[in-house]
Protein backbone atom coordinates (compact mmCIF):
# COMPACT_ATOMS: atom_id res chain seq x y z
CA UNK A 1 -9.04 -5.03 18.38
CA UNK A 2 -7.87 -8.39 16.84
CA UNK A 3 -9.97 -11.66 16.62
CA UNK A 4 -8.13 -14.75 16.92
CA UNK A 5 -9.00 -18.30 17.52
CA UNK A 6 -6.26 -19.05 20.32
CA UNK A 7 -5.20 -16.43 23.36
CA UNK A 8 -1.41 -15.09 22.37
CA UNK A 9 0.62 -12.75 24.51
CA UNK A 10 0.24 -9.06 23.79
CA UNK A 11 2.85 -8.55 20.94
CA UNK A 12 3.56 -4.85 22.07
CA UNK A 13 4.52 -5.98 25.45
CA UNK A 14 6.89 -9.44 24.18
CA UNK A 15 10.59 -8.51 23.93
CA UNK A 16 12.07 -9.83 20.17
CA UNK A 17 12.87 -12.90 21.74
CA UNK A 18 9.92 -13.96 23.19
CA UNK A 19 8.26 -13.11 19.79
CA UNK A 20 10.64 -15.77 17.67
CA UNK A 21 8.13 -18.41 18.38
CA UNK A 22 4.57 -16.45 18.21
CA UNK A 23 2.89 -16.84 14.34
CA UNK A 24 0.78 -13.73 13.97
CA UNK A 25 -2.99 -13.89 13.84
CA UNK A 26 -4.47 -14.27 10.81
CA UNK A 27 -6.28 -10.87 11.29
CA UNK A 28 -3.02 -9.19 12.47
CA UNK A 29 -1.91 -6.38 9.94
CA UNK A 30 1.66 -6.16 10.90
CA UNK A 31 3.82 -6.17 13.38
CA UNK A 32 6.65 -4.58 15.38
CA UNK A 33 9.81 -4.24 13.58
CA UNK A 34 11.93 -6.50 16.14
CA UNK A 35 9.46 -8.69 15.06
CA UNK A 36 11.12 -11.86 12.65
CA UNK A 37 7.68 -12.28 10.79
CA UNK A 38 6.95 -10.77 6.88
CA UNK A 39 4.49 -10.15 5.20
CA UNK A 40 3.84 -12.09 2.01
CA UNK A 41 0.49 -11.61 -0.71
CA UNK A 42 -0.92 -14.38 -3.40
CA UNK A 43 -4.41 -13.39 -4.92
CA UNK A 44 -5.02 -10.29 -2.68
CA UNK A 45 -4.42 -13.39 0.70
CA UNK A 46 -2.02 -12.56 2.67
CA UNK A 47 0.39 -15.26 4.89
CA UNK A 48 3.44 -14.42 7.02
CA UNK A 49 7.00 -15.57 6.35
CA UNK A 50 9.42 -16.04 9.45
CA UNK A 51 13.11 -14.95 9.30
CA UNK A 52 14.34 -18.29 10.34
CA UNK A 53 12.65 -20.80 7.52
CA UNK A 54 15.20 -19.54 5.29
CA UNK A 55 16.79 -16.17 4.77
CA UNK A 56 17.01 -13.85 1.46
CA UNK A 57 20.05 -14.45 -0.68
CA UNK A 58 20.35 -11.53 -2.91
CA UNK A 59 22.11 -13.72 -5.30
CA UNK A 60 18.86 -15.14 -6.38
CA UNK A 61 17.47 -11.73 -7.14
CA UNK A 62 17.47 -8.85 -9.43
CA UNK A 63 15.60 -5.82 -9.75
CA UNK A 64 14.59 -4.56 -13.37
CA UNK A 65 12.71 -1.59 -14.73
CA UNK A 66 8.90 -3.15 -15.19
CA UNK A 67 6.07 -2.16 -17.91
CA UNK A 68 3.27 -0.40 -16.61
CA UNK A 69 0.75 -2.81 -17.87
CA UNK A 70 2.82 -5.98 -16.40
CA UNK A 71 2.91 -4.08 -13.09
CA UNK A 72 -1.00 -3.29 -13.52
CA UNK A 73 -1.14 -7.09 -13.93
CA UNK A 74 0.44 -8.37 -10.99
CA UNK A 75 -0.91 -5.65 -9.10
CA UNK A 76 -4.37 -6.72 -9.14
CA UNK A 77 -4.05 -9.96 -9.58
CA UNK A 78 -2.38 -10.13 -5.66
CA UNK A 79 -2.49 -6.64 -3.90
CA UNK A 80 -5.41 -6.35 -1.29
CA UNK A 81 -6.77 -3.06 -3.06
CA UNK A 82 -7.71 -4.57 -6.39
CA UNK A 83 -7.13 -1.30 -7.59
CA UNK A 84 -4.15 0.15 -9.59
CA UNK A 85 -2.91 3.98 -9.27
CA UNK A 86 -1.58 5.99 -11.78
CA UNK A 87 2.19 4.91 -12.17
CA UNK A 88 5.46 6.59 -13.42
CA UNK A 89 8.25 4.56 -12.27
CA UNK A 90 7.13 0.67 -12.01
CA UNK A 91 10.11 -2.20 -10.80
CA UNK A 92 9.65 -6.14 -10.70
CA UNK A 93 11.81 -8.02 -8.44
CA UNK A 94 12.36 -11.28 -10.46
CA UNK A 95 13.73 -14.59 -8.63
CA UNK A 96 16.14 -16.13 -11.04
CA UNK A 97 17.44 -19.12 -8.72
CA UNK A 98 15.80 -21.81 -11.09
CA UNK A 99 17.36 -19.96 -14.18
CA UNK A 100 14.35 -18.55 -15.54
CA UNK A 101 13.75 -14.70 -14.16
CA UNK A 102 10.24 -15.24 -12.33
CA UNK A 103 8.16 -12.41 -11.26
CA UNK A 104 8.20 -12.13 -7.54
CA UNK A 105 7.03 -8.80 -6.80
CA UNK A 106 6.14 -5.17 -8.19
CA UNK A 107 7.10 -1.74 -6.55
CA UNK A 108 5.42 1.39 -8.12
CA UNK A 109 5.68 4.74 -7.91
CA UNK A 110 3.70 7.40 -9.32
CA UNK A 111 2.18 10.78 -9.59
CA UNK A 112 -0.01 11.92 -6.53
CA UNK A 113 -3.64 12.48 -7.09
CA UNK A 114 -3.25 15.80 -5.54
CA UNK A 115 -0.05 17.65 -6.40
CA UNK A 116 -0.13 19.64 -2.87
CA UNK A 117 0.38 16.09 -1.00
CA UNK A 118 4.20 15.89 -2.55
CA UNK A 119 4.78 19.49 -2.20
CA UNK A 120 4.00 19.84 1.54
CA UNK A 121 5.78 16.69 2.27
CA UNK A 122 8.66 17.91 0.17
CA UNK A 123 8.55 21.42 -0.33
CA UNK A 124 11.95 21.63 -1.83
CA UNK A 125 11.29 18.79 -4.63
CA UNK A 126 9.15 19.16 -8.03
CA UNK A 127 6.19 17.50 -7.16
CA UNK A 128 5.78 14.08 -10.03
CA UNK A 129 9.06 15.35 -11.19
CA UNK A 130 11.96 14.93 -8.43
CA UNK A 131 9.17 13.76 -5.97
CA UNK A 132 6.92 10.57 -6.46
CA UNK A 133 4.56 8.60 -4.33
CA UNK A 134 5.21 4.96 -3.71
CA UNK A 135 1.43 4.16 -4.25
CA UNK A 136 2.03 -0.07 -4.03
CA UNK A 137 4.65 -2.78 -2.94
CA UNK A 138 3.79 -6.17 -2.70
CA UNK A 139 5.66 -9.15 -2.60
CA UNK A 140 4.24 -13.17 -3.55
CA UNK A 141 4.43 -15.59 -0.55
CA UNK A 142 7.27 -17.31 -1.92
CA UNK A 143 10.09 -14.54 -1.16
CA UNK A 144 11.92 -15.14 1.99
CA UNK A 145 12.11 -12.76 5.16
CA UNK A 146 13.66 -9.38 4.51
CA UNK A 147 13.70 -9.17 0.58
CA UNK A 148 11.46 -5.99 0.60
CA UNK A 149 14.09 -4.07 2.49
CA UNK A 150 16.52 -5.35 -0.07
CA UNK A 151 13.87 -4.64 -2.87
CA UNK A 152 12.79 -1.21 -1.77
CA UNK A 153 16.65 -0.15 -1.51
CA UNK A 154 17.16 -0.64 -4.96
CA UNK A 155 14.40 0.91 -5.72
CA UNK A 156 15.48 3.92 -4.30
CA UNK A 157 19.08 3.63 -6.05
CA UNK A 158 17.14 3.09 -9.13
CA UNK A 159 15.18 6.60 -9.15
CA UNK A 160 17.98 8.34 -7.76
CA UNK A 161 19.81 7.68 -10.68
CA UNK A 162 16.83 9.53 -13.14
CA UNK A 163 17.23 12.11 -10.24
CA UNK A 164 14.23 11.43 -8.17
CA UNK A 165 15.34 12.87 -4.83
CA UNK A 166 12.18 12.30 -2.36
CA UNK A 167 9.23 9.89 -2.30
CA UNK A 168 5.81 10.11 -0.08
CA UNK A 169 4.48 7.01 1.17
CA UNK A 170 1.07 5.95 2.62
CA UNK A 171 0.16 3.14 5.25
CA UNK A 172 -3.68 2.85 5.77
CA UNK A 173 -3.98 1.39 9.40
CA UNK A 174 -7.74 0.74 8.98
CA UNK A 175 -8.95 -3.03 8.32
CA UNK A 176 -11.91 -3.33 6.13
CA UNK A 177 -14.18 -6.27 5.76
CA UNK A 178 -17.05 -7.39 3.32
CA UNK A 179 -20.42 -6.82 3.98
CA UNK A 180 -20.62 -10.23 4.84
CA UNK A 181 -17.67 -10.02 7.66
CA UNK A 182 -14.66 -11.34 5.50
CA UNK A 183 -11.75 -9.50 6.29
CA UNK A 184 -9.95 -8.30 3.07
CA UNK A 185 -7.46 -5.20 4.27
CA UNK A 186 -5.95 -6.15 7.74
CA UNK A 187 -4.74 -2.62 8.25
CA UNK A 188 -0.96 -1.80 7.71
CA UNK A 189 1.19 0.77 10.48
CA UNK A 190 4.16 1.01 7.16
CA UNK A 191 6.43 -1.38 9.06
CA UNK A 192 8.41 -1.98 5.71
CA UNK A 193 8.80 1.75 5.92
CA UNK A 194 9.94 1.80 9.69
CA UNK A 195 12.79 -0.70 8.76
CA UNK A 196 13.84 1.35 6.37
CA UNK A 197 14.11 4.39 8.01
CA UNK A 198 11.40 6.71 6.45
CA UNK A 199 10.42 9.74 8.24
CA UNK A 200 7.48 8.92 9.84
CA UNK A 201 5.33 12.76 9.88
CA UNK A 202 1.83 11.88 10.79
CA UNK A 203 -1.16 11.07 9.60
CA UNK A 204 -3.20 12.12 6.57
CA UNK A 205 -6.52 14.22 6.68
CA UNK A 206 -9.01 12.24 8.24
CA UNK A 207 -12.18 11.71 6.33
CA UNK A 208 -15.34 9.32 5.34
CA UNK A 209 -14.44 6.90 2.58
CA UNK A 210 -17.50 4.84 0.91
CA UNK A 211 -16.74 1.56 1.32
CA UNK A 212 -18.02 -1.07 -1.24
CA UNK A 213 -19.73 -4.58 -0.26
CA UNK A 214 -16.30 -6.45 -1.48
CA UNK A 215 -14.66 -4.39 1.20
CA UNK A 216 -13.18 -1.54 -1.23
CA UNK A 217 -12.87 1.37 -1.12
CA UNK A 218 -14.84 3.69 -3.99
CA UNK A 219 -12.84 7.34 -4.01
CA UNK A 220 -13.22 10.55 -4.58
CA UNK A 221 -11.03 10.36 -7.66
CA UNK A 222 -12.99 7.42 -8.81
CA UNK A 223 -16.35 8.93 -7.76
CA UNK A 224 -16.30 12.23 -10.08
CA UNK A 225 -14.83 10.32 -13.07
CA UNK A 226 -18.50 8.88 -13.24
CA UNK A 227 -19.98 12.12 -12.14
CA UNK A 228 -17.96 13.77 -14.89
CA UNK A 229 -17.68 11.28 -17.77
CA UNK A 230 -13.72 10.70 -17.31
CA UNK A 231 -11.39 9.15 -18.29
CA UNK A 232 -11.92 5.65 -16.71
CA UNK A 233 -15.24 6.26 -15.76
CA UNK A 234 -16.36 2.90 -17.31
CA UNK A 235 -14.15 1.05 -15.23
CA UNK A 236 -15.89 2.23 -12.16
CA UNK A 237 -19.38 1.91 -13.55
CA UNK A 238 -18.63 -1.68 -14.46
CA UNK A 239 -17.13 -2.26 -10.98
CA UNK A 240 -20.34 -1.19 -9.50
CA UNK A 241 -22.26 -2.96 -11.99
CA UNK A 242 -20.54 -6.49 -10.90
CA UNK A 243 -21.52 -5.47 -6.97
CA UNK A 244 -25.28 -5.34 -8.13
CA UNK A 245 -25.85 -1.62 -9.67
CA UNK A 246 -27.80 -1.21 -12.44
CA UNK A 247 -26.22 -0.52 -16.12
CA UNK A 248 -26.85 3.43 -16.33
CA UNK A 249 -29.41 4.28 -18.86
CA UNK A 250 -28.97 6.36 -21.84
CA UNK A 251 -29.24 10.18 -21.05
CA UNK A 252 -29.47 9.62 -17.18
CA UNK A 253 -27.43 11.80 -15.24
CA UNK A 254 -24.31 10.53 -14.06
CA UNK A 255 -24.20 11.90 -10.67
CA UNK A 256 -28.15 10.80 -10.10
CA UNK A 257 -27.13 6.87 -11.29
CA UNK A 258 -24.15 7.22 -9.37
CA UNK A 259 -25.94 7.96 -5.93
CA UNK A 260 -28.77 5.10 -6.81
CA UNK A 261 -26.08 2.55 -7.82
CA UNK A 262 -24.18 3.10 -4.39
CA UNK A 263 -27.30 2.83 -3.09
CA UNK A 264 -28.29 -0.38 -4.61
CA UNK A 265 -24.78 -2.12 -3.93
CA UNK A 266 -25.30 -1.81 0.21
CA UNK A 267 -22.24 0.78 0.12
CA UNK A 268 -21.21 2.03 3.36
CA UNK A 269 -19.40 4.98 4.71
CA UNK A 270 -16.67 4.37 7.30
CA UNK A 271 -15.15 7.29 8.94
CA UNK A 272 -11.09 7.07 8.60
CA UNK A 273 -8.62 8.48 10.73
CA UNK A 274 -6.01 9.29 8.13
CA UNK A 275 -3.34 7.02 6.60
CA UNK A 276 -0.22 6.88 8.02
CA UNK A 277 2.16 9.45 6.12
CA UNK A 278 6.27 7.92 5.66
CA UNK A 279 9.04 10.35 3.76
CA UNK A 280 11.98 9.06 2.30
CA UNK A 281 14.53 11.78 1.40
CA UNK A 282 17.21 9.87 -1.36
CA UNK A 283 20.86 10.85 -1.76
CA UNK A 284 23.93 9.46 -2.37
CA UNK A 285 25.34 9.77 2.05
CA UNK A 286 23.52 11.64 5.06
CA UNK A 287 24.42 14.86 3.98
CA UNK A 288 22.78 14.77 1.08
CA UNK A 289 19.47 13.56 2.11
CA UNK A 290 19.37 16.33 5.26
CA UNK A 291 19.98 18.84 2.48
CA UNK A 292 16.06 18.29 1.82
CA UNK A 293 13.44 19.71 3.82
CA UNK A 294 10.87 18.23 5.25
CA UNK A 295 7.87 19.87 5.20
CA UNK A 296 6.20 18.60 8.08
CA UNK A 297 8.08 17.68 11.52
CA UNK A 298 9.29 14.25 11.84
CA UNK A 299 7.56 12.27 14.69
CA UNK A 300 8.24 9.82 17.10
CA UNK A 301 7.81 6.96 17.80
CA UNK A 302 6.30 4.96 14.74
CA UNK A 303 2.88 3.57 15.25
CA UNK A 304 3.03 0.36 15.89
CA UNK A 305 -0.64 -1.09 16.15
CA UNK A 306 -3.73 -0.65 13.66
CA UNK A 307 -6.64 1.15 13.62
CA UNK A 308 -9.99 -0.69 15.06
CA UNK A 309 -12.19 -2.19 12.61
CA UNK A 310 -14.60 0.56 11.19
């Protein structure tokens, strides 16, 4: 499933002792959550941090509300996706041990892109309203082991307090590499989520995605903004542009240049199993949180290993 220059021990099988001393692969998208190795992203690379080299000092951090178009920023400046979703709660985790705040990482959360996502997962919850998807977290190389469990915490004390009571999260377990074989999205199984205690309920519906020649992934969503002159449809068209298409000519159809210019970029469909579905149901104690239903039965155990490549 996993290339790697050396022979390692199978991680599933190594007890959380044996694992202190065994670096990840670099193609390795997470790992168990006895595991002392984090996950860290600079420019859309990501490294692993070990619990050992130095732990997280909360005194050297502080969360603060973030502006969208900061977030948007740092988003695609690091995050794998190179995309950003839409957003209506967006938090920066700012290191402030050298005195000047510094912009560490970026947690948003936003409105689903299908209404019906939120309201099965939390039936009892206004969908965008009391109910929001975490659509990215990503932290820069430099924070030390454990600060997203800290940072995703106070997240969660954050929108509880403007009475957001539930929040849908997604892990997409599928790596995805360029056409030319660079791996770019190592596949995630939501460990950050497992740590935390989310509701693990499944996967997502399983479908085809279209996968670009830079290893990303063109959507549905994006895919009829073109098709119907959206909002944002020149984003996408200039996307595909960069990849190779060419510029769309005046009075063409949109759906016609949209098939040639996937076409002409090498795109790809890669059947996907469904991203791995995490619910977090916020309250103030226990009690509160089982108040909320879940609508979909809570599984066990968490997945713990990635898809194969596509």
């Amino acid at each position: 499933m996993f290339s790697t220059t050396s022979p390692q021990p199978a991680l599933s099988r190594m007890t959380p002792q044996a694992l202190q001393n065994v670096l990840p692969t670099d193609d390795l998208g997470e790992i168990t959550t006895a595991s002392p190795w984090c996950q860290r992203w600079r420019e859309r690379q990501h490294s692993w941090r070990h619990t050992s080299a130095g732990g997280f000092n909360p005194r050297h951090y502080v969360l603060e509300p973030l502006a969208v178009r900061t977030a948007k920023e740092f988003v695609l400046r690091h995050h794998y996706s190179g995309s950003f979703p839409s957003a209506k709660k967006t938090f920066g985790l700012f290191n402030t041990s050298d005195g000047e705040p510094r912009l560490s990482g970026v947690a948003v959360f936003g409105l689903s892109v299908s209404r019906a996502v939120l309201e099965r997962a939390l039936p009892d919850l206004e969908a965008n309203v009391a109910s929001l998807e975490c659509s990215r977290f990503v932290l820069l190389d430099e924070c030390p082991a454990n600060a997203e469990s800290w940072f995703l915490a106070r997240c969660f004390d954050e929108l509880l307090a403007s009475h957001v009571r539930g929040v849908v999260s997604f892990a997409d377990p599928v790596p995805r590499h360029t056409n030319t074989g660079e791996l770019v999205a190592v596949g995630h199984v939501g460990t950050i989520y497992q740590a935390s205690n989310a509701a693990y309920t499944g996967r997502a519906t399983a479908r085809t995605v279209k996968l670009l020649p830079d290893g990303t992934v063109l959507n549905d969503r994006a895919a009829q903004k073109v098709r119907k002159q959206e909002q944002g449809h020149e984003y996408v068209e200039a996307k595909l542009m960069s990849l190779g298409a060419p510029a769309p000519r005046a009075g063409c159809n949109p759906a016609l240049w949209l098939r040639d210019a996937l076409r002409a970029v090498g795109a790809r469909n890669l059947r996907h199993r469904g991203a791995h579905r995490y619910v977090f149901r916020l309250g103030q104690n226990q009690r509160e949180r089982d108040r909320i239903t879940l609508g979909y039965p809570e599984l066990k155990p968490y997945p713990k290993r990635p898809d194969s490549s596509g």
